[in-house]
C-alpha atoms as a PDB file:
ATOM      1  CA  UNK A   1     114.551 105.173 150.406  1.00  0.00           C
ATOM      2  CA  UNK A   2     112.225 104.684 147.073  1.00  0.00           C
ATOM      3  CA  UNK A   3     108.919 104.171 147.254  1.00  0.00           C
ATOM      4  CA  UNK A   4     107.135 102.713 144.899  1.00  0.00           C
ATOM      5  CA  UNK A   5     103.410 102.366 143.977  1.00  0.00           C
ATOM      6  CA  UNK A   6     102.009  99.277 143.357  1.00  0.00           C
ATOM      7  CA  UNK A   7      98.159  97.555 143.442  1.00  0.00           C
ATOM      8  CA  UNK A   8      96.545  96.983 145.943  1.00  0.00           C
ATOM      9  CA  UNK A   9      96.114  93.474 147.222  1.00  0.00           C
ATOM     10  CA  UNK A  10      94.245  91.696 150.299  1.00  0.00           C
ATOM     11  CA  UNK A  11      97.193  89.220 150.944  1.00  0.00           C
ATOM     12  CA  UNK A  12      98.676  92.745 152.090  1.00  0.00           C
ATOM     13  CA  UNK A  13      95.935  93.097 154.475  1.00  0.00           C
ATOM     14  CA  UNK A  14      96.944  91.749 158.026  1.00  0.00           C
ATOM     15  CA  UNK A  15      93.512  91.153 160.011  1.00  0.00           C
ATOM     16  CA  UNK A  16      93.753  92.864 163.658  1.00  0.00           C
ATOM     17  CA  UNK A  17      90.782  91.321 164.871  1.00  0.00           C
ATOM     18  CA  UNK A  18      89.163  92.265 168.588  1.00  0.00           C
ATOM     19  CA  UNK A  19      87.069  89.721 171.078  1.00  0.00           C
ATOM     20  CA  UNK A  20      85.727  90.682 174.328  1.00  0.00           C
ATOM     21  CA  UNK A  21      83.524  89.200 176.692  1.00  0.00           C
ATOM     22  CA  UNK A  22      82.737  88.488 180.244  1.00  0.00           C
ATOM     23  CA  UNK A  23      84.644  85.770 182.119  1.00  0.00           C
ATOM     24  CA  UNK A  24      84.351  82.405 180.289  1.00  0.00           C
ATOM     25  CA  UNK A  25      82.269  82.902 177.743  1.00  0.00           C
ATOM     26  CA  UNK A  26      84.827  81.496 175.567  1.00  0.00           C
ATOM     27  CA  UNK A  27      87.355  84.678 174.830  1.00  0.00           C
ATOM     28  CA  UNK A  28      90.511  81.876 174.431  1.00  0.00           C
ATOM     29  CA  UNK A  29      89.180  79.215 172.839  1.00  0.00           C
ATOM     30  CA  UNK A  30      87.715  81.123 170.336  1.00  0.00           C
ATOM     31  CA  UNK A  31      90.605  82.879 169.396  1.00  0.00           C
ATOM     32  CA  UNK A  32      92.481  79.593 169.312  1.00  0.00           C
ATOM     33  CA  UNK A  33      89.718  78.015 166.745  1.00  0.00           C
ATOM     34  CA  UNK A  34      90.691  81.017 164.030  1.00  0.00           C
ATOM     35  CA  UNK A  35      94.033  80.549 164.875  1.00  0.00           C
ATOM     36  CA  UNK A  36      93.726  77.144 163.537  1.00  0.00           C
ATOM     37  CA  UNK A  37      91.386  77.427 160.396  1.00  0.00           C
ATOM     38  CA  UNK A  38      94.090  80.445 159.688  1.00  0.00           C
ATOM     39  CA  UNK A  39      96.994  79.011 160.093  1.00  0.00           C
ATOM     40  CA  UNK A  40      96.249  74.908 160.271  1.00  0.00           C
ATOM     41  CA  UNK A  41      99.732  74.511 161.832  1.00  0.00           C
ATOM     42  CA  UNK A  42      99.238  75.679 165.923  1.00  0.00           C
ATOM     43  CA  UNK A  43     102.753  75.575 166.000  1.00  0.00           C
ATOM     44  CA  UNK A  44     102.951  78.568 163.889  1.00  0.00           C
ATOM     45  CA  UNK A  45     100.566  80.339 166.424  1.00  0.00           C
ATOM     46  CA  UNK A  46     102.214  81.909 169.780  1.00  0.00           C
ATOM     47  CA  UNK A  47      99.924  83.363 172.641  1.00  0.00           C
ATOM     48  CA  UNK A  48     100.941  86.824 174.777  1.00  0.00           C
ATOM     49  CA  UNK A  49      99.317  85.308 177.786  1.00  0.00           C
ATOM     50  CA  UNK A  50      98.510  86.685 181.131  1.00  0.00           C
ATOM     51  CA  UNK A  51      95.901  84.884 183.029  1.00  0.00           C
ATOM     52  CA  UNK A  52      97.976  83.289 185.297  1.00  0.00           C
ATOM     53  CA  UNK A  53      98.323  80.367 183.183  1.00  0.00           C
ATOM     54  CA  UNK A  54      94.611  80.148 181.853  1.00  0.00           C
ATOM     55  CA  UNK A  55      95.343  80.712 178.683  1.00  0.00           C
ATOM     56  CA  UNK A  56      97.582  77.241 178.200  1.00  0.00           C
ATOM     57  CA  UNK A  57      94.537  74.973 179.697  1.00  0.00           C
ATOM     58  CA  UNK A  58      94.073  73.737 175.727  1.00  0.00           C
ATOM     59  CA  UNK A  59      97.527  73.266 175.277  1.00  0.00           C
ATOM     60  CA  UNK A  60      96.219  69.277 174.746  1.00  0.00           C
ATOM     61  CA  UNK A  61      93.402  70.070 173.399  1.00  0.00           C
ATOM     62  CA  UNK A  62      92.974  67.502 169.908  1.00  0.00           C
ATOM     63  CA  UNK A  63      91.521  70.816 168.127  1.00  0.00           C
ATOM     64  CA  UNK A  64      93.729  73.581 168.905  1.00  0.00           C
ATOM     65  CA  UNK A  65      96.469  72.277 170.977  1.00  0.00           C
ATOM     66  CA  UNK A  66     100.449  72.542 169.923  1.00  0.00           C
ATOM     67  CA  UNK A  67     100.812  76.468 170.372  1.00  0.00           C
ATOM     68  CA  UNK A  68     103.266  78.251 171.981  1.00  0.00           C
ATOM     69  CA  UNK A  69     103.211  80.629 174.839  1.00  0.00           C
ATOM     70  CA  UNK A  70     104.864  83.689 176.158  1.00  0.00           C
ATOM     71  CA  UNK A  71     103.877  84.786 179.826  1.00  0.00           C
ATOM     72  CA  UNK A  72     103.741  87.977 180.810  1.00  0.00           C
ATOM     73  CA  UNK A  73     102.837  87.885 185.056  1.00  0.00           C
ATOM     74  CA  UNK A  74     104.436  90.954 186.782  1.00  0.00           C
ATOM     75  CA  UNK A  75     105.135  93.354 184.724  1.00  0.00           C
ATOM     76  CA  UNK A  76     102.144  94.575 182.558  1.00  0.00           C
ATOM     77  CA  UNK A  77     103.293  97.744 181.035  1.00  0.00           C
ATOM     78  CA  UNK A  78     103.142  98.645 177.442  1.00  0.00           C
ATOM     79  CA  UNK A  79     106.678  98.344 177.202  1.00  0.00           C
ATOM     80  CA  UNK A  80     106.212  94.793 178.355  1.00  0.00           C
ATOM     81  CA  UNK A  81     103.951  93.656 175.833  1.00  0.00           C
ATOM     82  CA  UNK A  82     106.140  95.462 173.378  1.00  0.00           C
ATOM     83  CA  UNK A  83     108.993  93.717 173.769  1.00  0.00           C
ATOM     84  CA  UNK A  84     106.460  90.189 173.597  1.00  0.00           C
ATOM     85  CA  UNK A  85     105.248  91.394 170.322  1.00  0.00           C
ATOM     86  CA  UNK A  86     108.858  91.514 169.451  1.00  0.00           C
ATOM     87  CA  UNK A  87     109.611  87.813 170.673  1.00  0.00           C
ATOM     88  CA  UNK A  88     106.770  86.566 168.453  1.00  0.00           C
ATOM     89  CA  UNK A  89     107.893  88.526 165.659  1.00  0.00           C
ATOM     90  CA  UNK A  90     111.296  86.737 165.465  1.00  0.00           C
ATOM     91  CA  UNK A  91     109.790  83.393 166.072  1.00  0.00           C
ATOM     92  CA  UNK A  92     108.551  84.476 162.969  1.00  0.00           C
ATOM     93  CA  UNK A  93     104.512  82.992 163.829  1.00  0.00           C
ATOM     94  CA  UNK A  94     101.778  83.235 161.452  1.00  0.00           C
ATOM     95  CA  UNK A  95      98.725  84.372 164.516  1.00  0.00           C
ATOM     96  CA  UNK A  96      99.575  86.340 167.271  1.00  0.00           C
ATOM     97  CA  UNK A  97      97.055  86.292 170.443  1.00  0.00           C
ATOM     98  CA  UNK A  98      96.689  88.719 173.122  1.00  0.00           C
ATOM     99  CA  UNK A  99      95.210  87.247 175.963  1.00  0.00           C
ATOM    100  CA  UNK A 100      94.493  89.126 177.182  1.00  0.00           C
ATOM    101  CA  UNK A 101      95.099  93.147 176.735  1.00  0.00           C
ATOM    102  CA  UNK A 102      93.051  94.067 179.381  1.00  0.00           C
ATOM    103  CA  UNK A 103      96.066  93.987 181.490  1.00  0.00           C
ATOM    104  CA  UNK A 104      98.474  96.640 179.962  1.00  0.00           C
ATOM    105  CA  UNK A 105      95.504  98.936 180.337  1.00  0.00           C
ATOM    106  CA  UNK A 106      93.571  98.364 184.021  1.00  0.00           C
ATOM    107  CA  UNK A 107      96.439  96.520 185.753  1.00  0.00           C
ATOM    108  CA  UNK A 108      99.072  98.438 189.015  1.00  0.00           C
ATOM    109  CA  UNK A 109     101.774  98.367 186.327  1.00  0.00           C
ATOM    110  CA  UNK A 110      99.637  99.119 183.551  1.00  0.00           C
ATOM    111  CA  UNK A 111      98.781 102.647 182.228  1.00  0.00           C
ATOM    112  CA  UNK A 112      95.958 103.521 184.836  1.00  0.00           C
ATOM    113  CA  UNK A 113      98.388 102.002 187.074  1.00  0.00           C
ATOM    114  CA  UNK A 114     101.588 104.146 185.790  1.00  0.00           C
ATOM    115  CA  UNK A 115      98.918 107.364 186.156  1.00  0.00           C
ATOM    116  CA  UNK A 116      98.576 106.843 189.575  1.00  0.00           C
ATOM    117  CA  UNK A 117     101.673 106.069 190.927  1.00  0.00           C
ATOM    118  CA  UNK A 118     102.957 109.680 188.769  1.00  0.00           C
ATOM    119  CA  UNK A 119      99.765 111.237 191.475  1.00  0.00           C
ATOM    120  CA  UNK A 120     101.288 109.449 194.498  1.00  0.00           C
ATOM    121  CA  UNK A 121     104.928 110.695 192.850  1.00  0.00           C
ATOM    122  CA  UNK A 122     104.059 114.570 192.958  1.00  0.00           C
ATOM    123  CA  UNK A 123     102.791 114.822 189.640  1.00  0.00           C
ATOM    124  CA  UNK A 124      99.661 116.948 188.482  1.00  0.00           C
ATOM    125  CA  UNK A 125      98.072 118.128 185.484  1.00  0.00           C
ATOM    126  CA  UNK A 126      99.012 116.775 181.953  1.00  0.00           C
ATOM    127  CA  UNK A 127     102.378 115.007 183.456  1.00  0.00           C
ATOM    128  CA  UNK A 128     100.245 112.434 184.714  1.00  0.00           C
ATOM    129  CA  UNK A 129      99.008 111.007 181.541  1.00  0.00           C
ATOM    130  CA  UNK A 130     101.295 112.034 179.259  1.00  0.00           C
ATOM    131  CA  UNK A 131     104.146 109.217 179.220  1.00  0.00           C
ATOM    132  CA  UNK A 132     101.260 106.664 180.373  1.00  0.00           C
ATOM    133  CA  UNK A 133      99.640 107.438 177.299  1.00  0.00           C
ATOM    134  CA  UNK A 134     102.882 108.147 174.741  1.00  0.00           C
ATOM    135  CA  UNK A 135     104.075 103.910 175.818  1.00  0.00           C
ATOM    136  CA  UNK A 136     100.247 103.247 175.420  1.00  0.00           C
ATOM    137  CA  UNK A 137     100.541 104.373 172.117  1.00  0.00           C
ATOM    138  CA  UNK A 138     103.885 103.956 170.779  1.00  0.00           C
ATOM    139  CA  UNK A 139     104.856 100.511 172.627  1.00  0.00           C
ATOM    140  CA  UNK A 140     101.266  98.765 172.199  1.00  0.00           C
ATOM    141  CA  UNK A 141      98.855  99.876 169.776  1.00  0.00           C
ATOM    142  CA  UNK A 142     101.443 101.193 167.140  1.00  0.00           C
ATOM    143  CA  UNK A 143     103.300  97.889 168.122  1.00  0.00           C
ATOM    144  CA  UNK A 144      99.847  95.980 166.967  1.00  0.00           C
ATOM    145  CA  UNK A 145      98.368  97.615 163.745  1.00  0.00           C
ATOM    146  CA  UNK A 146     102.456  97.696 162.580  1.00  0.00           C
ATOM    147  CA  UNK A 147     103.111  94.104 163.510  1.00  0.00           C
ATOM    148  CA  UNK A 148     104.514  91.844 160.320  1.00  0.00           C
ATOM    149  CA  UNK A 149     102.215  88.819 162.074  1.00  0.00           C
ATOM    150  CA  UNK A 150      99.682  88.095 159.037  1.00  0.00           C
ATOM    151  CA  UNK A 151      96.727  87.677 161.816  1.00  0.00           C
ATOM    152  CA  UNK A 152      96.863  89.227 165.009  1.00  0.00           C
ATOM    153  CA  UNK A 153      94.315  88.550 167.470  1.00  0.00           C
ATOM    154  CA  UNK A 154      93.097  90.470 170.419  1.00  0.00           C
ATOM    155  CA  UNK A 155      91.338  89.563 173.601  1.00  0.00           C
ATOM    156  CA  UNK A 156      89.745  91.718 176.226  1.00  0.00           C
ATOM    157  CA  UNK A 157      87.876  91.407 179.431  1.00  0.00           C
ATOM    158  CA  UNK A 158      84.531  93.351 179.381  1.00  0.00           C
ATOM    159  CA  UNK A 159      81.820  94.843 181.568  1.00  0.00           C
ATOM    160  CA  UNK A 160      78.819  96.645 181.698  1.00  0.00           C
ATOM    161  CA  UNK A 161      79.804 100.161 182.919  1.00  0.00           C
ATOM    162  CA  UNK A 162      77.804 102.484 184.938  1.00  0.00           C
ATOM    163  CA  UNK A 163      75.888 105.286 182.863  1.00  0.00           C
ATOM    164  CA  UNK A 164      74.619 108.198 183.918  1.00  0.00           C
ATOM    165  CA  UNK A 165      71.159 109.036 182.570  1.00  0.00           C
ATOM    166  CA  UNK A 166      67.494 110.438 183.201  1.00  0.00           C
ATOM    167  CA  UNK A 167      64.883 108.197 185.627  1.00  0.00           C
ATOM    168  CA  UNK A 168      61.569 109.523 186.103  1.00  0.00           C
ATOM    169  CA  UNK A 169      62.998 113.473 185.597  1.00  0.00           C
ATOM    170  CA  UNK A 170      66.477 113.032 188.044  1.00  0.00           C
ATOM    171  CA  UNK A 171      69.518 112.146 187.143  1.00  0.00           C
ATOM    172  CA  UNK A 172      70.891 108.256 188.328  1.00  0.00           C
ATOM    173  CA  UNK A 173      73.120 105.833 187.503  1.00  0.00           C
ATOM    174  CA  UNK A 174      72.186 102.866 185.894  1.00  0.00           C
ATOM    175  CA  UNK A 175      73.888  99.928 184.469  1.00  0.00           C
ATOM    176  CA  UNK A 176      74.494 100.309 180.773  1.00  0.00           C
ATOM    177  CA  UNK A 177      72.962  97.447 178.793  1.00  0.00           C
ATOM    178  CA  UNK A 178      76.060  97.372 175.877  1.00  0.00           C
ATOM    179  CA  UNK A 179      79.006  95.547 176.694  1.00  0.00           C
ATOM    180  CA  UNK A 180      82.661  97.856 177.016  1.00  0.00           C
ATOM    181  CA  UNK A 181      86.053  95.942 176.647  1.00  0.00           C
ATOM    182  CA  UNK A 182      88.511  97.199 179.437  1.00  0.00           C
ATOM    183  CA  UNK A 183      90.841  99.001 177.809  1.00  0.00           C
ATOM    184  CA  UNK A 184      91.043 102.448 176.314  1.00  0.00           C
ATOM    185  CA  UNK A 185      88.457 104.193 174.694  1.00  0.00           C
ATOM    186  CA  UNK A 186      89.968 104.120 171.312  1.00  0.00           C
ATOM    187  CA  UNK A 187      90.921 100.864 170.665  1.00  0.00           C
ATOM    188  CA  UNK A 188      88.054  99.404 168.650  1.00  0.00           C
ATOM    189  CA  UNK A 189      88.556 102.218 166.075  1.00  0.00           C
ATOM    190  CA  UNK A 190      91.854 100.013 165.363  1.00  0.00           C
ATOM    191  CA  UNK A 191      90.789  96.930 164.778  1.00  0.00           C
ATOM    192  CA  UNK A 192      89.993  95.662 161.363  1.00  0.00           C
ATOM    193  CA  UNK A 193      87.227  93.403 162.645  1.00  0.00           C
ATOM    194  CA  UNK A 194      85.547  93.092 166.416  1.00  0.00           C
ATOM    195  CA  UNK A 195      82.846  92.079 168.574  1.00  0.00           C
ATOM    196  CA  UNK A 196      81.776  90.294 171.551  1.00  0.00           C
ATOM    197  CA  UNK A 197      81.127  86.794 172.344  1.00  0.00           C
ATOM    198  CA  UNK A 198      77.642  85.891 174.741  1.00  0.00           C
ATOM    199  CA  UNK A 199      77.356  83.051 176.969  1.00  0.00           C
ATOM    200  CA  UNK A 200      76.154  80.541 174.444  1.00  0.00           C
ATOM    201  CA  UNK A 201      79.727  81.358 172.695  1.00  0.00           C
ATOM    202  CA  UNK A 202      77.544  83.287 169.797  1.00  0.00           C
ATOM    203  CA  UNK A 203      79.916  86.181 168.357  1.00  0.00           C
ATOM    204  CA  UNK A 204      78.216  89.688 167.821  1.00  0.00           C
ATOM    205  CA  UNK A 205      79.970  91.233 165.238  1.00  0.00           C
ATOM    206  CA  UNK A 206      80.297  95.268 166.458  1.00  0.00           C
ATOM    207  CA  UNK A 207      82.160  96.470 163.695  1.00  0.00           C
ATOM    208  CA  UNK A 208      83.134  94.588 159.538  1.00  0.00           C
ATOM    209  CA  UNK A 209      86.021  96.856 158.137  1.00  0.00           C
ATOM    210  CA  UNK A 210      84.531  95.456 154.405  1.00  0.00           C
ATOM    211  CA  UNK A 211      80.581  94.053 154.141  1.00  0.00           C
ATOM    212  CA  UNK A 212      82.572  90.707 152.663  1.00  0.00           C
ATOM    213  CA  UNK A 213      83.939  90.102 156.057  1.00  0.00           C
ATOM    214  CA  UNK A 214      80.222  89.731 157.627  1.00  0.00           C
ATOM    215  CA  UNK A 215      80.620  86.088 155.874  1.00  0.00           C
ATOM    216  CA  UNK A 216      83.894  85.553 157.846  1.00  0.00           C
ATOM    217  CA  UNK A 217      82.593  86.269 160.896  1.00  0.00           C
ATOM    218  CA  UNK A 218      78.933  85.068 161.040  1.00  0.00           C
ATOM    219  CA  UNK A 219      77.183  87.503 163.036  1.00  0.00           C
ATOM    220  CA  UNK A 220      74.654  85.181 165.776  1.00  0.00           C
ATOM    221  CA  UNK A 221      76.758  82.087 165.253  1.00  0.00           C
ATOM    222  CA  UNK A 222      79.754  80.178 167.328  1.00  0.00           C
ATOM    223  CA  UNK A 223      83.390  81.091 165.786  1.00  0.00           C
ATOM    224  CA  UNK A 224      84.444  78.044 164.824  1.00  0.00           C
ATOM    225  CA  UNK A 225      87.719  76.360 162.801  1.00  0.00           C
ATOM    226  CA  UNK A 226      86.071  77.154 159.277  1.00  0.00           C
ATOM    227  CA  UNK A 227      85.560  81.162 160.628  1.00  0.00           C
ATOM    228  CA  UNK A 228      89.718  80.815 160.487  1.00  0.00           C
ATOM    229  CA  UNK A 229      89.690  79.321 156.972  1.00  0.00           C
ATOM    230  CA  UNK A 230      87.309  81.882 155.300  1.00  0.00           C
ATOM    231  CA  UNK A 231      89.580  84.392 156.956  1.00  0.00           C
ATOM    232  CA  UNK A 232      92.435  83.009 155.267  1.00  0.00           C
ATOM    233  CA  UNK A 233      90.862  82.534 151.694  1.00  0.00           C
ATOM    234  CA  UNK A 234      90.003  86.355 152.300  1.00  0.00           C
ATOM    235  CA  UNK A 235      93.467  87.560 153.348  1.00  0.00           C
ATOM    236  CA  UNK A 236      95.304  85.588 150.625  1.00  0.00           C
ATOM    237  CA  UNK A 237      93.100  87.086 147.912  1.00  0.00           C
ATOM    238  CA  UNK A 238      91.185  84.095 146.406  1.00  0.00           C
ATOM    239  CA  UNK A 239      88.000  85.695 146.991  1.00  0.00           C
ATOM    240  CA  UNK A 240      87.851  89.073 147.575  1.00  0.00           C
ATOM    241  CA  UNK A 241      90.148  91.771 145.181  1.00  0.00           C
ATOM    242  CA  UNK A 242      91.025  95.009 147.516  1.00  0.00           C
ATOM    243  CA  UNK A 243      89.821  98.046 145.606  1.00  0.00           C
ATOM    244  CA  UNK A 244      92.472 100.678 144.978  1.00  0.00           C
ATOM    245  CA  UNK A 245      91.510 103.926 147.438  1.00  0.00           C
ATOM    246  CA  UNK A 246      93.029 107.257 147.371  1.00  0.00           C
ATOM    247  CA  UNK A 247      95.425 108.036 149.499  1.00  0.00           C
ATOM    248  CA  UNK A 248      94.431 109.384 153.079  1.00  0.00           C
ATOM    249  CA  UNK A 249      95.364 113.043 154.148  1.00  0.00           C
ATOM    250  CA  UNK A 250      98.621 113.143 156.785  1.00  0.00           C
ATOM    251  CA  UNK A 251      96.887 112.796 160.190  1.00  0.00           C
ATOM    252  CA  UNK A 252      99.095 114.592 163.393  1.00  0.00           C
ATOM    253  CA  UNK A 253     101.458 113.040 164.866  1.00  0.00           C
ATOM    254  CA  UNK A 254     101.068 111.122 168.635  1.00  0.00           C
ATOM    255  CA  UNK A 255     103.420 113.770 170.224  1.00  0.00           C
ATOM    256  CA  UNK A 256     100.568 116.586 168.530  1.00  0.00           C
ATOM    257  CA  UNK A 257      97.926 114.437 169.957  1.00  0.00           C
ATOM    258  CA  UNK A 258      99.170 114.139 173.340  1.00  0.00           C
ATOM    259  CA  UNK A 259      99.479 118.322 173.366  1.00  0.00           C
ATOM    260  CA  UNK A 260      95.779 118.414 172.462  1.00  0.00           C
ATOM    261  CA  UNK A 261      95.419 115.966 174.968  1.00  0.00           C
ATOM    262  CA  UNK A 262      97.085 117.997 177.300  1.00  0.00           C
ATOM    263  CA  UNK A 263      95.771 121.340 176.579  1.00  0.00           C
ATOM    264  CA  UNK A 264      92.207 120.380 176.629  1.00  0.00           C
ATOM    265  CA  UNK A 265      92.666 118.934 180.832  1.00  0.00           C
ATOM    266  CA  UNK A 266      94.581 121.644 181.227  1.00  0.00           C
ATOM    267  CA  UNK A 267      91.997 123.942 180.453  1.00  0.00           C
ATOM    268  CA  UNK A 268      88.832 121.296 181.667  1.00  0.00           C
ATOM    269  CA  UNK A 269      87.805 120.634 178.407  1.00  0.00           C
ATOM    270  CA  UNK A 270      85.894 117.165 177.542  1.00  0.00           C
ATOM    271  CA  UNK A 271      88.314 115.708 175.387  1.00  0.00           C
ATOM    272  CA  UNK A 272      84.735 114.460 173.617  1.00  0.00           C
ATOM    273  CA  UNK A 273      83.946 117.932 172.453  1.00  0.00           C
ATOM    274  CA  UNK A 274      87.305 118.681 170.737  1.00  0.00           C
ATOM    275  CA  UNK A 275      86.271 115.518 168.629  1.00  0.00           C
ATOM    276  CA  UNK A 276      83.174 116.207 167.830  1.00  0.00           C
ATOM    277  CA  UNK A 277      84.103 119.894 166.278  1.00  0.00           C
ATOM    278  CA  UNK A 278      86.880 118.395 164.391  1.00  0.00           C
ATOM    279  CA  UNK A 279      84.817 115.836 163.395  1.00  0.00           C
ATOM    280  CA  UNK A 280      86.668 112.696 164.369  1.00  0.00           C
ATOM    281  CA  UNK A 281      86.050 109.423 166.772  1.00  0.00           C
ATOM    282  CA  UNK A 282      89.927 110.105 168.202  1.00  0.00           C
ATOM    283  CA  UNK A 283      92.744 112.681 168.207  1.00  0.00           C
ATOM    284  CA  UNK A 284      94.937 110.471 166.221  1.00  0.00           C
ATOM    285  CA  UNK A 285      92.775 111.511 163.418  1.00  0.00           C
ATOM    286  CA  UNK A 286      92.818 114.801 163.279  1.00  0.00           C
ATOM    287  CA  UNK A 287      94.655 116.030 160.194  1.00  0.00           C
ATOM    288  CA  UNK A 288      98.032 117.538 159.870  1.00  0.00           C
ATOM    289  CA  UNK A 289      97.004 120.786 158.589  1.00  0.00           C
ATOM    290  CA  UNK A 290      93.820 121.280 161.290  1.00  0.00           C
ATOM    291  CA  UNK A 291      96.611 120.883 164.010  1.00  0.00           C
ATOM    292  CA  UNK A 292      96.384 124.802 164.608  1.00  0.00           C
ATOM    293  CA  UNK A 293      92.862 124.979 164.124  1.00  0.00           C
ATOM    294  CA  UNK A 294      92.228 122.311 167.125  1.00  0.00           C
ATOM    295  CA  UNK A 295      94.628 124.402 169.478  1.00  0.00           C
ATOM    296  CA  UNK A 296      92.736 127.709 168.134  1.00  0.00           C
ATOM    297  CA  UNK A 297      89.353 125.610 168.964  1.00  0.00           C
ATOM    298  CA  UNK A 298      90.814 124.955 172.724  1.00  0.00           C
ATOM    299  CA  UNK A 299      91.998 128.430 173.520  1.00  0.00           C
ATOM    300  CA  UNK A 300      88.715 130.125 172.268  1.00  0.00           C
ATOM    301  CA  UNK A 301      86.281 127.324 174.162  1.00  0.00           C
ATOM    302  CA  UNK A 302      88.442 127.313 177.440  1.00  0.00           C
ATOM    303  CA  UNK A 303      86.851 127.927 181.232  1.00  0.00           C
ATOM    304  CA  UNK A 304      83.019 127.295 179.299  1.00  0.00           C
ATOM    305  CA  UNK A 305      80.882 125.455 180.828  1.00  0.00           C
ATOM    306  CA  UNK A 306      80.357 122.036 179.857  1.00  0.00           C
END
């Protein structure tokens, strides 16, 4: 193969954007609404939907009616929504939604689902996570940020999750007061654009990839059919030019970070504190050459307390 360089563009940009929220605060039709400023045509945009049929109740909808749908109802595993990612591919769509991805991660035949069923099997240690994880990350999330689908959108359930912390000199649990999609820890750090959506419908923008995508996605204010448009106009390069950047160091390979993974609950290790000496929000990011330095990190901190 040749490769050859070439300047950098937006139109080569394909938005992965994120949405989470509580029940009904509007997850669906928003993503529908930037489907339709992107696109215009809804029946360019297709829908990975598992709600139990939820996510076609605006199939008639005068706004963003006319999409299509693939179901997904049984079988939630990585592979699963691999193979859907695949469908929509050769239907060749311009807008992919997830709705919602909550499911390959929390559902019985999800990953937290495959983990446990590899406890009830016999398995212990590493072996429980590590082909969980490995489809987690090859079938889904490589599956997403790779996808040729110029907008890709992704909805997740959310809660409040319990957080331990200090009341009046003990240790309690409390509710935490900011909002965590279900799904795994890491998957914000891939999305070119996300936040969360209140009960008045408002999106809270959590994280801009650029500061020119803050006036895409209006922090405070509704997503609405023209948040879809200015997304477009941004993507196809009217507006913004995509500076040139140097190119990024190799970073290890999934395989590398599953042994890190591995080797630091093998040895009872917060996963949390291999990051934060290597300097990185996930393993993924570690780079090539530091490979041997992380597994020199593990063996020297091992059976410390934590």
């Amino acid at each position: 193969m040749t490769y050859t360089l070439r300047k950098a563009i937006t139109s080569e940009a394909k938005p992965l954007v994120g949405l989470y929220s509580e029940s009904g605060n509007g997850k669906t039709r928003s993503a529908l609404l930037i489907a339709k400023g992107f696109c215009d045509d809804m029946s360019r945009v297709a829908m990975i939907e598992t709600e139990s049929g939820r996510g076609e109740a605006y199939a008639d909808d005068p706004v963003v009616g006319g999409y299509s749908v693939l179901s997904i109802r049984e079988d939630f595993s990585p592979k699963s929504y691999g193979a859907a990612i695949t469908a929509a591919e050769k239907a060749n769509v311009q807008c992919l939604i997830v709705d919602s991805a909550s499911h390959e991660w929390e559902a019985a035949t999800g990953v937290l689902g495959m983990a446990a069923q590899n406890q009830e099997d016999g398995k212990k240690g590493p072996l429980v996570w590590q082909r969980p994880k490995m489809d987690h990350s090859r079938e889904f999330m490589l599956r997403l940020t790779q996808t040729p689908v110029p907008l890709v959108i992704v909805c997740m359930r959310a809660k409040y999750p319990m957080e331990e912390a200090v009341v009046n000199g003990k240790k309690d649990w409390r509710r935490s007061t900011e909002l965590s999609p279900k799904q795994s820890e890491d998957i914000l750090y891939e999305m070119f654009i996300h936040g969360w959506i209140d009960k008045e419908h408002r999106f809270h923008g959590t994280k801009y990839t650029l500061d020119v995508l803050r006036q895409v996605f209006k922090d405070g204010e509704p997503i609405t059919v023209e948040t879809g448009t200015r997304l477009a106009a941004w993507a196809s390069g009217a507006k913004q030019q995509a500076p040139q950047s140097q190119p990024e160091a190799p970073r290890i390979s999934p395989e590398q970070a599953l042994q890190l993974d591995a080797l630091c609950h093998e040895h009872s290790i917060d996963i949390a504190r291999l990051k934060k000496a290597a300097g990185v929000q996930r393993l993924e990011d570690i780079e090539a050459t530091n490979f041997r330095r992380a597994t020199d990190w593990i063996n020297r901190h091992k059976g410390e307390q934590q």
